[in-house]
C-alpha atoms as a PDB file:
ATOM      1  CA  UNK A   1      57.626  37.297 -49.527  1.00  0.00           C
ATOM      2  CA  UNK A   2      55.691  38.259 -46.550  1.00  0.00           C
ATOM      3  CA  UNK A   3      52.601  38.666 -47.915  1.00  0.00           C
ATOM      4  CA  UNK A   4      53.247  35.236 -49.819  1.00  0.00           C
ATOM      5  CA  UNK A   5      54.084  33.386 -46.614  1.00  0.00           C
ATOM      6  CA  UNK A   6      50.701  35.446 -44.633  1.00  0.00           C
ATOM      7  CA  UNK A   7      48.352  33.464 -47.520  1.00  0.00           C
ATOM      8  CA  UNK A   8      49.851  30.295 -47.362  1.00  0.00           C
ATOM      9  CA  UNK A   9      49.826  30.160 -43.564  1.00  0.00           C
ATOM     10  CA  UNK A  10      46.113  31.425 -43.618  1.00  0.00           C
ATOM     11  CA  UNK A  11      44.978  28.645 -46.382  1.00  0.00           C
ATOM     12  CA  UNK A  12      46.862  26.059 -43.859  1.00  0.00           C
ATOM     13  CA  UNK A  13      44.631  27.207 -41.257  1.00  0.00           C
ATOM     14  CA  UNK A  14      41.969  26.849 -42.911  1.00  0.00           C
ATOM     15  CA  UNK A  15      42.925  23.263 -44.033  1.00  0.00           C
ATOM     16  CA  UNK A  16      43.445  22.530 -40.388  1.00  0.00           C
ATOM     17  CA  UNK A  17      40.299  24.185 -39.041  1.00  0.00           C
ATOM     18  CA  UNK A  18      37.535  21.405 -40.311  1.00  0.00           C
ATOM     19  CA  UNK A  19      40.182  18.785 -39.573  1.00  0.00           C
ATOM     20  CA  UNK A  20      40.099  20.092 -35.506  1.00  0.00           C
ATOM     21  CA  UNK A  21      36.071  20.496 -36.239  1.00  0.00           C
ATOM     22  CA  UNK A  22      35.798  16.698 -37.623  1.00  0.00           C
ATOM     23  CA  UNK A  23      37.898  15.243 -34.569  1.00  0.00           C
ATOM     24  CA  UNK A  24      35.945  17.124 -32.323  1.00  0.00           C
ATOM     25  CA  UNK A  25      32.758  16.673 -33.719  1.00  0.00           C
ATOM     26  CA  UNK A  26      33.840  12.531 -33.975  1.00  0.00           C
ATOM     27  CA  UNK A  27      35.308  12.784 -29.944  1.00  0.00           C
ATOM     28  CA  UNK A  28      31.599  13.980 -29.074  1.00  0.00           C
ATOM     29  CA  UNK A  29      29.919  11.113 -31.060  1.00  0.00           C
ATOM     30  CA  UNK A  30      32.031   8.856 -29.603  1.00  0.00           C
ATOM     31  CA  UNK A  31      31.273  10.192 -26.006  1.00  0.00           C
ATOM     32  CA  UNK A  32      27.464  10.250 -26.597  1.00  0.00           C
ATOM     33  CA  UNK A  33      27.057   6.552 -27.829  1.00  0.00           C
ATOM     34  CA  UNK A  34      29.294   5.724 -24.935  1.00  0.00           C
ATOM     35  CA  UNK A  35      26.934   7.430 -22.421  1.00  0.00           C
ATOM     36  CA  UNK A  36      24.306   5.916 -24.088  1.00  0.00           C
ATOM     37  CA  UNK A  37      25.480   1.918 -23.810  1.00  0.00           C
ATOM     38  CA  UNK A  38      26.365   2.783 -20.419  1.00  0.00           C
ATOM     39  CA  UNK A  39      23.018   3.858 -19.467  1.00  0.00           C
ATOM     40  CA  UNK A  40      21.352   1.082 -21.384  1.00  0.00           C
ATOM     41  CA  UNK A  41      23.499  -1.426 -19.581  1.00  0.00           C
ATOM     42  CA  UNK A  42      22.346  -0.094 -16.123  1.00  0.00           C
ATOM     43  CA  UNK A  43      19.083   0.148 -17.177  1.00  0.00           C
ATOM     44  CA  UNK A  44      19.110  -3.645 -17.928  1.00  0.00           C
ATOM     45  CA  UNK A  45      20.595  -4.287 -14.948  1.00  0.00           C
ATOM     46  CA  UNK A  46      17.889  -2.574 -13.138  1.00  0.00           C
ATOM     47  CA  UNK A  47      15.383  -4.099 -15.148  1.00  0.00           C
ATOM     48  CA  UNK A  48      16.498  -7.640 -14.144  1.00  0.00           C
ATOM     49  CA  UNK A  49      16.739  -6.809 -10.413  1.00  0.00           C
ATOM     50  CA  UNK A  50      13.244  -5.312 -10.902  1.00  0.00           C
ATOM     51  CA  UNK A  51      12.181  -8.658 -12.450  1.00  0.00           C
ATOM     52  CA  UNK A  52      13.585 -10.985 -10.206  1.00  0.00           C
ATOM     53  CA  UNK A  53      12.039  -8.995  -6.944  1.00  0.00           C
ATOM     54  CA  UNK A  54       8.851  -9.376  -8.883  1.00  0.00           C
ATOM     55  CA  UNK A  55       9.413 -13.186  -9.135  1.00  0.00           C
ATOM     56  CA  UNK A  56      10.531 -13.460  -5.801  1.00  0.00           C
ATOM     57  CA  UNK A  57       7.554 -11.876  -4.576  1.00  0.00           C
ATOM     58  CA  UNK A  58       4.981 -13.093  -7.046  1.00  0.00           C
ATOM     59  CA  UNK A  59       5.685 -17.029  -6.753  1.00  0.00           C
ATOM     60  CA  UNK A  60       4.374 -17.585  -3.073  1.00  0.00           C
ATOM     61  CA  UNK A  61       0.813 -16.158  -4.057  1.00  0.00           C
ATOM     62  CA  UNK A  62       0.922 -18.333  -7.429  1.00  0.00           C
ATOM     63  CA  UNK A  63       2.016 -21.089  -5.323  1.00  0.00           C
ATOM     64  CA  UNK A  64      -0.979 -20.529  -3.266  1.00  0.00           C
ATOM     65  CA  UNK A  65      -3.523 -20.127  -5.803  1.00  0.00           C
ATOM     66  CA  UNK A  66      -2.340 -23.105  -7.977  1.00  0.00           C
ATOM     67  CA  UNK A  67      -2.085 -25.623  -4.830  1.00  0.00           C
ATOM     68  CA  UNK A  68      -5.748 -24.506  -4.055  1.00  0.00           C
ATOM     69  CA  UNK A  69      -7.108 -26.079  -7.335  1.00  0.00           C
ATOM     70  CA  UNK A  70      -5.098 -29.122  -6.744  1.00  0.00           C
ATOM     71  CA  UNK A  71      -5.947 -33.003  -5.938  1.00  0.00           C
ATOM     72  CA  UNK A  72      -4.642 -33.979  -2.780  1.00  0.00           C
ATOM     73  CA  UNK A  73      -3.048 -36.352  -4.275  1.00  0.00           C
ATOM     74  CA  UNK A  74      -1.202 -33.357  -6.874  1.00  0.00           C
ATOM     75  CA  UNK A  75      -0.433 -31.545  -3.322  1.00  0.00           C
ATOM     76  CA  UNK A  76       1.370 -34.584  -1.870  1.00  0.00           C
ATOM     77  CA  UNK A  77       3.474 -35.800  -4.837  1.00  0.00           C
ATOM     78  CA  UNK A  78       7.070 -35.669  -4.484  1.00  0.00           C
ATOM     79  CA  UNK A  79       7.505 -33.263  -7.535  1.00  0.00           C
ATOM     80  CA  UNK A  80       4.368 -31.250  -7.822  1.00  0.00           C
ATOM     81  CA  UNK A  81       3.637 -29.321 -11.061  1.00  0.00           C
ATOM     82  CA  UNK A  82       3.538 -25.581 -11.188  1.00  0.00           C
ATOM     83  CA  UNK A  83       0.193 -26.039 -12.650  1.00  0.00           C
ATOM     84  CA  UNK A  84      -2.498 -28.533 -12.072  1.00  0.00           C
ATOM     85  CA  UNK A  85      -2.570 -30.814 -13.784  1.00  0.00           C
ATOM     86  CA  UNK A  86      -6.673 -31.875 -13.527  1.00  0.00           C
ATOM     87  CA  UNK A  87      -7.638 -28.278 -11.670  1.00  0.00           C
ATOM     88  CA  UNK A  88     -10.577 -28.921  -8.561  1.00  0.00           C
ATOM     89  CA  UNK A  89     -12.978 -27.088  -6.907  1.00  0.00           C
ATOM     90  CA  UNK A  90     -12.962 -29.273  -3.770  1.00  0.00           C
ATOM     91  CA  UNK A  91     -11.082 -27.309  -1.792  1.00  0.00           C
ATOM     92  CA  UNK A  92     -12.612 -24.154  -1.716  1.00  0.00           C
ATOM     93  CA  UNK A  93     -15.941 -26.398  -1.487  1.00  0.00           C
ATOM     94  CA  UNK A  94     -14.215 -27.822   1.841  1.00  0.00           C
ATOM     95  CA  UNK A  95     -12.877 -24.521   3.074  1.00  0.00           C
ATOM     96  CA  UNK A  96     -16.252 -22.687   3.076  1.00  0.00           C
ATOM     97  CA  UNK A  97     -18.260 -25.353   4.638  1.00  0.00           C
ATOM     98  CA  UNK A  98     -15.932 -25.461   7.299  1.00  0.00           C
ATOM     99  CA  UNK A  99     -16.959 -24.861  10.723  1.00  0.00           C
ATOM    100  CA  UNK A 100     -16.897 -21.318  11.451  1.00  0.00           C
ATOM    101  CA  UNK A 101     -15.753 -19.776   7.787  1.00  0.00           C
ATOM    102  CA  UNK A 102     -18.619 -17.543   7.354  1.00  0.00           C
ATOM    103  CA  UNK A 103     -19.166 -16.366  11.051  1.00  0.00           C
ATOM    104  CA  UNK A 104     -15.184 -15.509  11.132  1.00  0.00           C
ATOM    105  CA  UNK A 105     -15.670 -13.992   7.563  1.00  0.00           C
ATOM    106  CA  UNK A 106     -18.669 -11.493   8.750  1.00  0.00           C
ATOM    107  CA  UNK A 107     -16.358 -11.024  12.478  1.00  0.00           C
ATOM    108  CA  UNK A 108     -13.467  -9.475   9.778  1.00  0.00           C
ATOM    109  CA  UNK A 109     -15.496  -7.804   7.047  1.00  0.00           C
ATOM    110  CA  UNK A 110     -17.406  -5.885  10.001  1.00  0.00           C
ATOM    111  CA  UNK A 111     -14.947  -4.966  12.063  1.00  0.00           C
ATOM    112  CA  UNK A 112     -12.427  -3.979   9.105  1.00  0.00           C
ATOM    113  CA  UNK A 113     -15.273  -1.682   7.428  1.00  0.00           C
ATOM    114  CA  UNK A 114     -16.010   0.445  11.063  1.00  0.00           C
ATOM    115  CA  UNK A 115     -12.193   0.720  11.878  1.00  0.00           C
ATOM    116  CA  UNK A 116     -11.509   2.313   8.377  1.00  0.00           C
ATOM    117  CA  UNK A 117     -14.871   4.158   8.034  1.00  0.00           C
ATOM    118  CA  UNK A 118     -14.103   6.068  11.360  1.00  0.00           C
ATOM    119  CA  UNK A 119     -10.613   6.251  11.035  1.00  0.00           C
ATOM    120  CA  UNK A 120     -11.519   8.092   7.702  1.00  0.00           C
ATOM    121  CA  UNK A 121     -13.728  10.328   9.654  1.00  0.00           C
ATOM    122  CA  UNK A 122     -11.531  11.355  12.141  1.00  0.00           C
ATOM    123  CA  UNK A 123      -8.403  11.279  10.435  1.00  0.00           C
ATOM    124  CA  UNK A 124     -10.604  13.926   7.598  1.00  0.00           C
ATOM    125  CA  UNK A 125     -11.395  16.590  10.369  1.00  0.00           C
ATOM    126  CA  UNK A 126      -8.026  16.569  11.946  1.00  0.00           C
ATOM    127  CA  UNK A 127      -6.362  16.688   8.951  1.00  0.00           C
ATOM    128  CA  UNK A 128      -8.314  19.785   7.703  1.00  0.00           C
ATOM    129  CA  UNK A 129      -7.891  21.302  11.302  1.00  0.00           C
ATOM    130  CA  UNK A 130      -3.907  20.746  10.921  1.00  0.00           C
ATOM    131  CA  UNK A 131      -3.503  22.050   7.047  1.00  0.00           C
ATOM    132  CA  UNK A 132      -5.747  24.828   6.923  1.00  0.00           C
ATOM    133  CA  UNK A 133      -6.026  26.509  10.945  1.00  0.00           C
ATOM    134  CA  UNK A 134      -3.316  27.782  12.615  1.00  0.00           C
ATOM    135  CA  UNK A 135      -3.549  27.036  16.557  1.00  0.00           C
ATOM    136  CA  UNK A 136      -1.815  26.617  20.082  1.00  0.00           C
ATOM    137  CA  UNK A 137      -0.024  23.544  19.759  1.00  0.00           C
ATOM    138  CA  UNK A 138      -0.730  22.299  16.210  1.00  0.00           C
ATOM    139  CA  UNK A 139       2.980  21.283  16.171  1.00  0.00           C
ATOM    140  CA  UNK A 140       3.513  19.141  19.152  1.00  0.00           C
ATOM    141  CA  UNK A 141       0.308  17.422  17.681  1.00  0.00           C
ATOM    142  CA  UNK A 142       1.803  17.203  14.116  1.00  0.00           C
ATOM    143  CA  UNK A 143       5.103  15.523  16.219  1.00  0.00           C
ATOM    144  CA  UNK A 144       2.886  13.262  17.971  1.00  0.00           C
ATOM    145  CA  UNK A 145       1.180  11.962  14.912  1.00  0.00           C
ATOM    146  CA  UNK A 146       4.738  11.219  13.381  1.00  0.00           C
ATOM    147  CA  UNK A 147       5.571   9.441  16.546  1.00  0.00           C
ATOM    148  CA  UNK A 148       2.505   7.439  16.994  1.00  0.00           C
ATOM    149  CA  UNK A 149       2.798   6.184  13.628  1.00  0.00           C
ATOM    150  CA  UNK A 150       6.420   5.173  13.817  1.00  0.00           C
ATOM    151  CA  UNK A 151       5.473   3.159  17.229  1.00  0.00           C
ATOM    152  CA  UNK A 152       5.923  -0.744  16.401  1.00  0.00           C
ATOM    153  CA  UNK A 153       2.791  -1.527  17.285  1.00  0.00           C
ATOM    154  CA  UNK A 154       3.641  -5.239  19.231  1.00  0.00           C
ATOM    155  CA  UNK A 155       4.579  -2.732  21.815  1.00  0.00           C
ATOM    156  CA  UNK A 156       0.959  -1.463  21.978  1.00  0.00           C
ATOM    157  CA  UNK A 157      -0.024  -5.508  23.158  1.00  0.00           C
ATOM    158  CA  UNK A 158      -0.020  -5.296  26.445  1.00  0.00           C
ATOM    159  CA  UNK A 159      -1.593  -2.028  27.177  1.00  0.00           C
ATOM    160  CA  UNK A 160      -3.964  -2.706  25.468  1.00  0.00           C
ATOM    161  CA  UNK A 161      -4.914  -5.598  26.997  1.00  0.00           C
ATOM    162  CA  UNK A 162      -4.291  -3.906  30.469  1.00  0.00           C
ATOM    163  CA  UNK A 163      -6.909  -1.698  28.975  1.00  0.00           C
ATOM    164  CA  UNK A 164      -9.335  -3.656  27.848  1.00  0.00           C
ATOM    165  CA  UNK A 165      -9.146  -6.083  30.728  1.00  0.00           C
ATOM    166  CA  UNK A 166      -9.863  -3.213  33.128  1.00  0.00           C
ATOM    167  CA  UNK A 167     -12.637  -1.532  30.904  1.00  0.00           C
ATOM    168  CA  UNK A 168     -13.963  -5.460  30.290  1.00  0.00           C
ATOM    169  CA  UNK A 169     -13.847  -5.093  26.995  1.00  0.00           C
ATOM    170  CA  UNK A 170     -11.486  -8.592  26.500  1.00  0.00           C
ATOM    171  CA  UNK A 171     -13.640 -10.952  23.831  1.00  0.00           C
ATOM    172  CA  UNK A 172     -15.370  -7.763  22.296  1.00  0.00           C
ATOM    173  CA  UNK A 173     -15.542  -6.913  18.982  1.00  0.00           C
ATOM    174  CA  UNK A 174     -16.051  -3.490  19.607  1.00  0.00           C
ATOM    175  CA  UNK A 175     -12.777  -2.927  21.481  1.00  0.00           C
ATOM    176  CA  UNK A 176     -10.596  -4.888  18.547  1.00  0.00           C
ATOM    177  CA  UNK A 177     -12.750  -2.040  16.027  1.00  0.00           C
ATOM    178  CA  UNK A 178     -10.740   0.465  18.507  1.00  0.00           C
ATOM    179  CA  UNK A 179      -7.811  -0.966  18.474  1.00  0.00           C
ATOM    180  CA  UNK A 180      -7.458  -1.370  14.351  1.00  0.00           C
ATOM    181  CA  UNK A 181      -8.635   2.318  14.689  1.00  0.00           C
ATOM    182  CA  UNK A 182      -6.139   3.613  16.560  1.00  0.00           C
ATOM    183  CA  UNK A 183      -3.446   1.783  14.392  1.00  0.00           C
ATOM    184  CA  UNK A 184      -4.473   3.205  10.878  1.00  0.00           C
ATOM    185  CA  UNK A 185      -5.242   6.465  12.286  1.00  0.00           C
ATOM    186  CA  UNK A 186      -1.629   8.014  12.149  1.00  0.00           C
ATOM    187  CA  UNK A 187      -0.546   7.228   8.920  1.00  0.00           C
ATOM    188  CA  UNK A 188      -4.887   8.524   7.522  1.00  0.00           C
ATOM    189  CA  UNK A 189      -4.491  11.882   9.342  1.00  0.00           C
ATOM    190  CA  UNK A 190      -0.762  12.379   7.413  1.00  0.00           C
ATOM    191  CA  UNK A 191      -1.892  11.356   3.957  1.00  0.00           C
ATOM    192  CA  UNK A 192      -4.853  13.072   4.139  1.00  0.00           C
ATOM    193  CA  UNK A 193      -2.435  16.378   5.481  1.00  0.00           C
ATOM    194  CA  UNK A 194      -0.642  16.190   2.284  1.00  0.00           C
ATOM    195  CA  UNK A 195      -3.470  16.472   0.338  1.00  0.00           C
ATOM    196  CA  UNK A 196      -5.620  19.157   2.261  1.00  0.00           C
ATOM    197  CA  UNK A 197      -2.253  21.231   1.676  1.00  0.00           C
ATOM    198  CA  UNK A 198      -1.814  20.641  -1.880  1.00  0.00           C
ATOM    199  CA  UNK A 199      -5.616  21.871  -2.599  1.00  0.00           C
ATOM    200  CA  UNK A 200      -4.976  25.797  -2.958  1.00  0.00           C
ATOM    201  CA  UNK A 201      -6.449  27.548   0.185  1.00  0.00           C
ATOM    202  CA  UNK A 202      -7.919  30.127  -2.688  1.00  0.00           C
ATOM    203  CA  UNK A 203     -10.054  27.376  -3.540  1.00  0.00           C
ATOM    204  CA  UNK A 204     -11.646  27.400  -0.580  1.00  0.00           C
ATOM    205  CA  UNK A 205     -12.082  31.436  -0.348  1.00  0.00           C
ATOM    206  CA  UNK A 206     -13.705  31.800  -3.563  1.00  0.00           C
ATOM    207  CA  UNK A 207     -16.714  29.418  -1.987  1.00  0.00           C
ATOM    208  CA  UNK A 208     -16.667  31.290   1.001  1.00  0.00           C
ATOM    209  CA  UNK A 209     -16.867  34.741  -0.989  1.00  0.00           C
ATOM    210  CA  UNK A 210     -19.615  33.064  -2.936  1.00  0.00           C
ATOM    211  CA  UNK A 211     -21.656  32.512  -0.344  1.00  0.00           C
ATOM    212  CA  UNK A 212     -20.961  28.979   0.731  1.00  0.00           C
ATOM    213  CA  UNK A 213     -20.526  28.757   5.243  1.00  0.00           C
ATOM    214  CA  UNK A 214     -16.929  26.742   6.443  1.00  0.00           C
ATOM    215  CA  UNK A 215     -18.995  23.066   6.024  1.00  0.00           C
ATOM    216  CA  UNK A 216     -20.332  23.234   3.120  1.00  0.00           C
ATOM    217  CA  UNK A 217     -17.300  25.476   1.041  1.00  0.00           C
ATOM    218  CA  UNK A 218     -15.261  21.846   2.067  1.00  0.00           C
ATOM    219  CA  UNK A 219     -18.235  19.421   1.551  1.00  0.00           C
ATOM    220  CA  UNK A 220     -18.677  20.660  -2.086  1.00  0.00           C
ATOM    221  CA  UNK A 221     -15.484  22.129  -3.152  1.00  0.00           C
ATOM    222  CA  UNK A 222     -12.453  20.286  -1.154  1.00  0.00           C
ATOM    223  CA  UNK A 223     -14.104  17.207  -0.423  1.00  0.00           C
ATOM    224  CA  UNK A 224     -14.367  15.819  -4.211  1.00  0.00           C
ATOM    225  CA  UNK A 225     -11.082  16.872  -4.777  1.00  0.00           C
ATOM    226  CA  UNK A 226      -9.792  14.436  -1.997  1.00  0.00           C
ATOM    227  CA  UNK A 227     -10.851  11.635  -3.675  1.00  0.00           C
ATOM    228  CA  UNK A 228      -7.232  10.028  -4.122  1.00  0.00           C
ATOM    229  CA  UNK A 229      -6.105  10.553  -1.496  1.00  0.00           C
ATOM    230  CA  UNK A 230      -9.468   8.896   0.655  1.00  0.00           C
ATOM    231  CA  UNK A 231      -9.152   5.797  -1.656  1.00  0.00           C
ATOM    232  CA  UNK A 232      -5.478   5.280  -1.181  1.00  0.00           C
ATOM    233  CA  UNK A 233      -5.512   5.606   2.984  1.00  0.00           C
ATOM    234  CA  UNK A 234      -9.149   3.678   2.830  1.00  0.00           C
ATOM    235  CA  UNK A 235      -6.947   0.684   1.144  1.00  0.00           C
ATOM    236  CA  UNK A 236      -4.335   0.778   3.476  1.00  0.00           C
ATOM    237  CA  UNK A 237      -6.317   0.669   6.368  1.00  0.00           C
ATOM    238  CA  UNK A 238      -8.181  -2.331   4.934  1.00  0.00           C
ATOM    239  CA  UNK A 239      -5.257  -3.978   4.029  1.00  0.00           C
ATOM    240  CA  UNK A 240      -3.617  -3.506   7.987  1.00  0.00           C
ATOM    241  CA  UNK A 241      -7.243  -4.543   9.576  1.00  0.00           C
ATOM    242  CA  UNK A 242      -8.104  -7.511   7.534  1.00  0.00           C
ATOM    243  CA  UNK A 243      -4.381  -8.765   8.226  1.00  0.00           C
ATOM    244  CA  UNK A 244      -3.985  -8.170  11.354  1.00  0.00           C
ATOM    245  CA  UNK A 245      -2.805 -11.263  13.572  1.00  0.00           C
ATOM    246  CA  UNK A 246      -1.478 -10.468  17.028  1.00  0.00           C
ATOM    247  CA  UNK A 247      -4.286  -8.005  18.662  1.00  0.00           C
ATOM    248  CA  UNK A 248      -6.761 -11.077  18.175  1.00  0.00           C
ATOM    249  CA  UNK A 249      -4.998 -13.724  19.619  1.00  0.00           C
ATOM    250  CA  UNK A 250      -4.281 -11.398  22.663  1.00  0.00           C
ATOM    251  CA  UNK A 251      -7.983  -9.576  22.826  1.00  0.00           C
ATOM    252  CA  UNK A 252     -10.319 -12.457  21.942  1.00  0.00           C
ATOM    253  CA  UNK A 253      -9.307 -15.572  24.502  1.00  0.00           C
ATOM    254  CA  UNK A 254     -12.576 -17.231  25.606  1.00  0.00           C
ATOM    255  CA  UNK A 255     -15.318 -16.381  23.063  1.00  0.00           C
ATOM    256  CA  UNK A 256     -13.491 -18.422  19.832  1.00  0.00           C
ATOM    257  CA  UNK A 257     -16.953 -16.760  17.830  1.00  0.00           C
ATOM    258  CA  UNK A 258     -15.324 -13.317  18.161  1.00  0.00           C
ATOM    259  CA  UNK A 259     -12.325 -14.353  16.223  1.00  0.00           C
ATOM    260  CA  UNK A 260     -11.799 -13.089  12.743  1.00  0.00           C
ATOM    261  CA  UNK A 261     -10.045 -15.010   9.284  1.00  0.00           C
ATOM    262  CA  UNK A 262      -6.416 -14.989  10.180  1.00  0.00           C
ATOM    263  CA  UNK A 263      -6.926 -16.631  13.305  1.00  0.00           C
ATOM    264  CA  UNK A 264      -9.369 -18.968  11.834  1.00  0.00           C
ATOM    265  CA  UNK A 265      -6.693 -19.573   9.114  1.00  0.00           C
ATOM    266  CA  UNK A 266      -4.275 -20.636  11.236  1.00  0.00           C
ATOM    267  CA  UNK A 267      -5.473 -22.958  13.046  1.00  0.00           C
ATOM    268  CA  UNK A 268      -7.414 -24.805   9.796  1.00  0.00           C
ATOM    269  CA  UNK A 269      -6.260 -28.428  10.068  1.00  0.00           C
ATOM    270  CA  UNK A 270      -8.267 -31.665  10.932  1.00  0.00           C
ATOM    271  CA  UNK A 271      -8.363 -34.755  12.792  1.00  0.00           C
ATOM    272  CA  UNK A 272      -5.470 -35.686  10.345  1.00  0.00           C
ATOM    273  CA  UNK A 273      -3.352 -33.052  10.225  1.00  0.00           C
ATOM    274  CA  UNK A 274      -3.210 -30.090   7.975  1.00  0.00           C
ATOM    275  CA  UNK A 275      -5.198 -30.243   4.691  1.00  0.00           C
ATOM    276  CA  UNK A 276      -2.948 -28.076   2.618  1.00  0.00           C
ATOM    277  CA  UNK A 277      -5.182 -28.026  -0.636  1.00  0.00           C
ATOM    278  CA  UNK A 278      -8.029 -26.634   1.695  1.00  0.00           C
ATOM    279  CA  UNK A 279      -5.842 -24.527   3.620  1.00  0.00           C
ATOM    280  CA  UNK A 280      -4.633 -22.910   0.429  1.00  0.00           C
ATOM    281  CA  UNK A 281      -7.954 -22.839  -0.853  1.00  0.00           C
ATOM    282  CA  UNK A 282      -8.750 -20.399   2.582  1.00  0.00           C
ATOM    283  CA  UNK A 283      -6.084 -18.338   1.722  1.00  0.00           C
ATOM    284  CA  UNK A 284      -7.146 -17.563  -1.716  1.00  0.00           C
ATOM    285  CA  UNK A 285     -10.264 -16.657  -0.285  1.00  0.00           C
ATOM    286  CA  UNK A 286      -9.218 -14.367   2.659  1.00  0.00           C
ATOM    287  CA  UNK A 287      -6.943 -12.199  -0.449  1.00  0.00           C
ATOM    288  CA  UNK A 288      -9.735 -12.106  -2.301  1.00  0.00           C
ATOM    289  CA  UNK A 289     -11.694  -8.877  -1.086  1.00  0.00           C
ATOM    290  CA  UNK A 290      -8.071  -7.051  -0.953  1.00  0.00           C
ATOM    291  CA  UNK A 291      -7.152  -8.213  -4.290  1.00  0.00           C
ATOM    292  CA  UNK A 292     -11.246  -7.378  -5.424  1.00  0.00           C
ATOM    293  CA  UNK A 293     -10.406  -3.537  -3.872  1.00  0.00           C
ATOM    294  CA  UNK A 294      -7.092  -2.564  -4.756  1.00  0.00           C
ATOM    295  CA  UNK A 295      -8.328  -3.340  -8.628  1.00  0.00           C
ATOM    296  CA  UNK A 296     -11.881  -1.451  -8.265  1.00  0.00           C
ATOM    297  CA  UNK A 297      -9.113   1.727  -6.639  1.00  0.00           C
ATOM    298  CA  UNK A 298      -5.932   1.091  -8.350  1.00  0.00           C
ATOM    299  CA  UNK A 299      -6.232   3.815 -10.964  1.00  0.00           C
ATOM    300  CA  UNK A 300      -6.835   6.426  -7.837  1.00  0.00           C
ATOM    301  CA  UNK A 301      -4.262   4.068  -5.007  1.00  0.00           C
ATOM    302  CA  UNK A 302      -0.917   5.490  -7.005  1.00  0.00           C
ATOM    303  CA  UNK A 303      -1.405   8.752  -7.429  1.00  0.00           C
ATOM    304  CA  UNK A 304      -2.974   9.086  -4.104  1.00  0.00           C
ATOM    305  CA  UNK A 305      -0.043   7.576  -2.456  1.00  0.00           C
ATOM    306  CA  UNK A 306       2.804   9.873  -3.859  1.00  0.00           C
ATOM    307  CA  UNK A 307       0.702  12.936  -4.159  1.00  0.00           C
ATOM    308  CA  UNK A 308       0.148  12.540  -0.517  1.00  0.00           C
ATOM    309  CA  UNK A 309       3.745  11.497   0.551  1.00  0.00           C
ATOM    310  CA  UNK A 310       5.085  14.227  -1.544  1.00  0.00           C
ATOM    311  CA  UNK A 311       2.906  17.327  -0.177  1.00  0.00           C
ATOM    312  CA  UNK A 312       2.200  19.107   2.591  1.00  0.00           C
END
C-alpha cells in the first residue's frame, strides 16, 4: 500500500510541478510587460518635456527670423502670421546700410577672433603644463582656475574699469580683446585639461624614444589629437565674445566707433521710434556667424564638450 501511495504522490508532483512552472513563468511575463509600459510611459513623458523645452526655446529665434522678412505693415498688424505672408528683403537691405553696421561688424569680428585665438594659446600651454608636469603649486593653480571661472563676471566691472582708466586704456579695443580674454580663459585651460589627460602619456614617450624633442613629440603627436576639444572651447569663446554686452557699455564711453554689434543693436531705432522689421533683420545677422560656426564644428562641438567635462 505504501509503495502504491509513494507513486501516486510522486505522479501528483509531477502534475503540480509544470503547473508552479506555468504560473511562474506567466507572473514573470506579466512583470516584464509591466516594466516595460512603465518605462515607455516615462519615456513619453520625457519626450514631451524634451519637446516643449525645445519649443520654448526655439520660437523666439523663429520669431526673429520670420519678423525680419516681414512688411512693416505684416510687423504692425494686430494678429501677425507666423509666417510671412509676402516675405521682403528690405530689412536686412535697411539694417546693413545703416550708419555704422559694418564698422561695428569689423570692431566684433576682430576683437572676438584675437580674444579666442590667444586664449587658445595660452589656455594650450597651461593646460599641457597642468596634465602632464608635476610642480610646486600646480594645485593652488588648478583651485584658482576653478575659482576664476565660477566668478560672475559683473563683479569683474568695476575693476576693470579702475584698471583700464588708470592704464588709459578706456575706449580701446585692445583692452576689451583683454578683457574677453581673461573671461574665456578659465573654462579653455579646464577643457583643454581634460583632454591633455585623456591622451595616454605613453603616447607621448614613444615620440620622445623615437627621436622627436618635448615641442615637436606634442606638435605632431598630441596636438592633432586635440582637435575636439580646440573646436569645442574655440566655439564657446566665440559665442561669450561676440555676445558680450556689459564690458562695452562700461569700457567704450566716448569713442561710439569702438563699439561692437550688441551695442550697436541696441540702440537701432530712428527718428520714429524702433523699426522692428529692421531691428530683427540686425539680429538675424549678428547670429549668423555663430549659427555659420557651430554647423562648420558641430560634428567635433559634442564630443569635445563631454569628452572634456568627463576627463581629467
Amino acid at each position: 500500500m505504501r509503495g502504491v501511495r509513494s507513486r501516486e504522490a510522486a505522479s501528483d508532483a509531477r502534475e503540480i510541478v509544470p503547473g508552479a512552472r506555468r504560473t511562474t513563468a506567466g507572473t514573470r511575463r506579466t512583470a516584464a510587460d509591466a516594466h516595460r509600459i512603465a518605462y515607455g510611459a516615462r519615456r513619453g513623458v520625457l519626450n514631451v518635456a524634451a519637446a516643449t523645452v525645445l519649443a520654448v526655446m526655439i520660437f523666439p529665434v523663429y520669431w526673429m527670423f520670420a519678423t525680419a522678412f516681414k512688411p512693416t505693415a505684416e510687423i504692425q498688424n494686430e494678429t501677425p502670421g507666423l509666417w510671412p505672408a509676402h516675405p521682403t528683403l528690405e530689412h536686412f537691405a535697411t539694417a546693413v546700410g545703416a550708419d555704422g553696421f559694418w564698422t561695428f561688424w569689423r570692431n566684433s569680428l576682430a576683437v572676438t577672433g584675437a580674444a579666442v585665438l590667444l586664449a587658445l594659446v595660452v589656455a594650450l600651454l597651461s593646460a599641457f603644463a597642468v596634465a602632464r608636469m608635476r610642480w610646486r603649486g600646480r594645485g593652488p593653480f588648478i583651485v584658482m582656475i576653478f575659482a576664476a571661472q565660477m566668478a560672475p563676471w559683473e563683479a569683474l566691472l568695476v575693476p576693470m574699469f579702475v584698471i583700464a582708466r588708470d592704464a588709459e586704456l578706456l575706449d580701446s579695443l585692445a583692452m576689451l580683446t583683454g578683457v574677453y580674454f581673461m573671461v574665456t580663459l578659465p573654462f579653455t585651460i579646464v577643457t583643454l585639461r581634460g583632454f591633455l589627460a585623456a591622451v595616454p602619456a605613453e603616447v607621448e614617450e614613444a615620440a620622445l624614444v623615437d627621436g622627436c624633442t618635448r615641442f615637436a613629440a606634442f606638435r605632431r603627436v598630441i596636438f592633432p589629437l586635440l582637435a575636439p576639444g580646440l573646436m569645442a572651447t574655440s566655439l564657446f569663446g566665440f559665442i561669450t565674445a561676440w555676445n558680450e554686452f556689459a564690458f562695452v557699455n562700461v569700457l567704450i564711453i566716448k569713442d561710439q566707433d569702438k563699439r561692437t554689434l550688441p551695442v550697436w543693436l541696441s540702440s537701432f531705432r530712428d527718428v520714429f521710434g524702433t523699426d522692428w522689421g529692421a531691428t530683427m533683420a540686425a539680429a538675424t545677422l549678428f547670429a549668423l556667424p555663430v549659427l555659420v560656426l557651430f554647423l562648420f564644428l558641430q560634428r567635433r562641438v559634442g564630443a569635445g564638450m563631454i569628452s572634456g567635462a568627463v576627463k581629467g
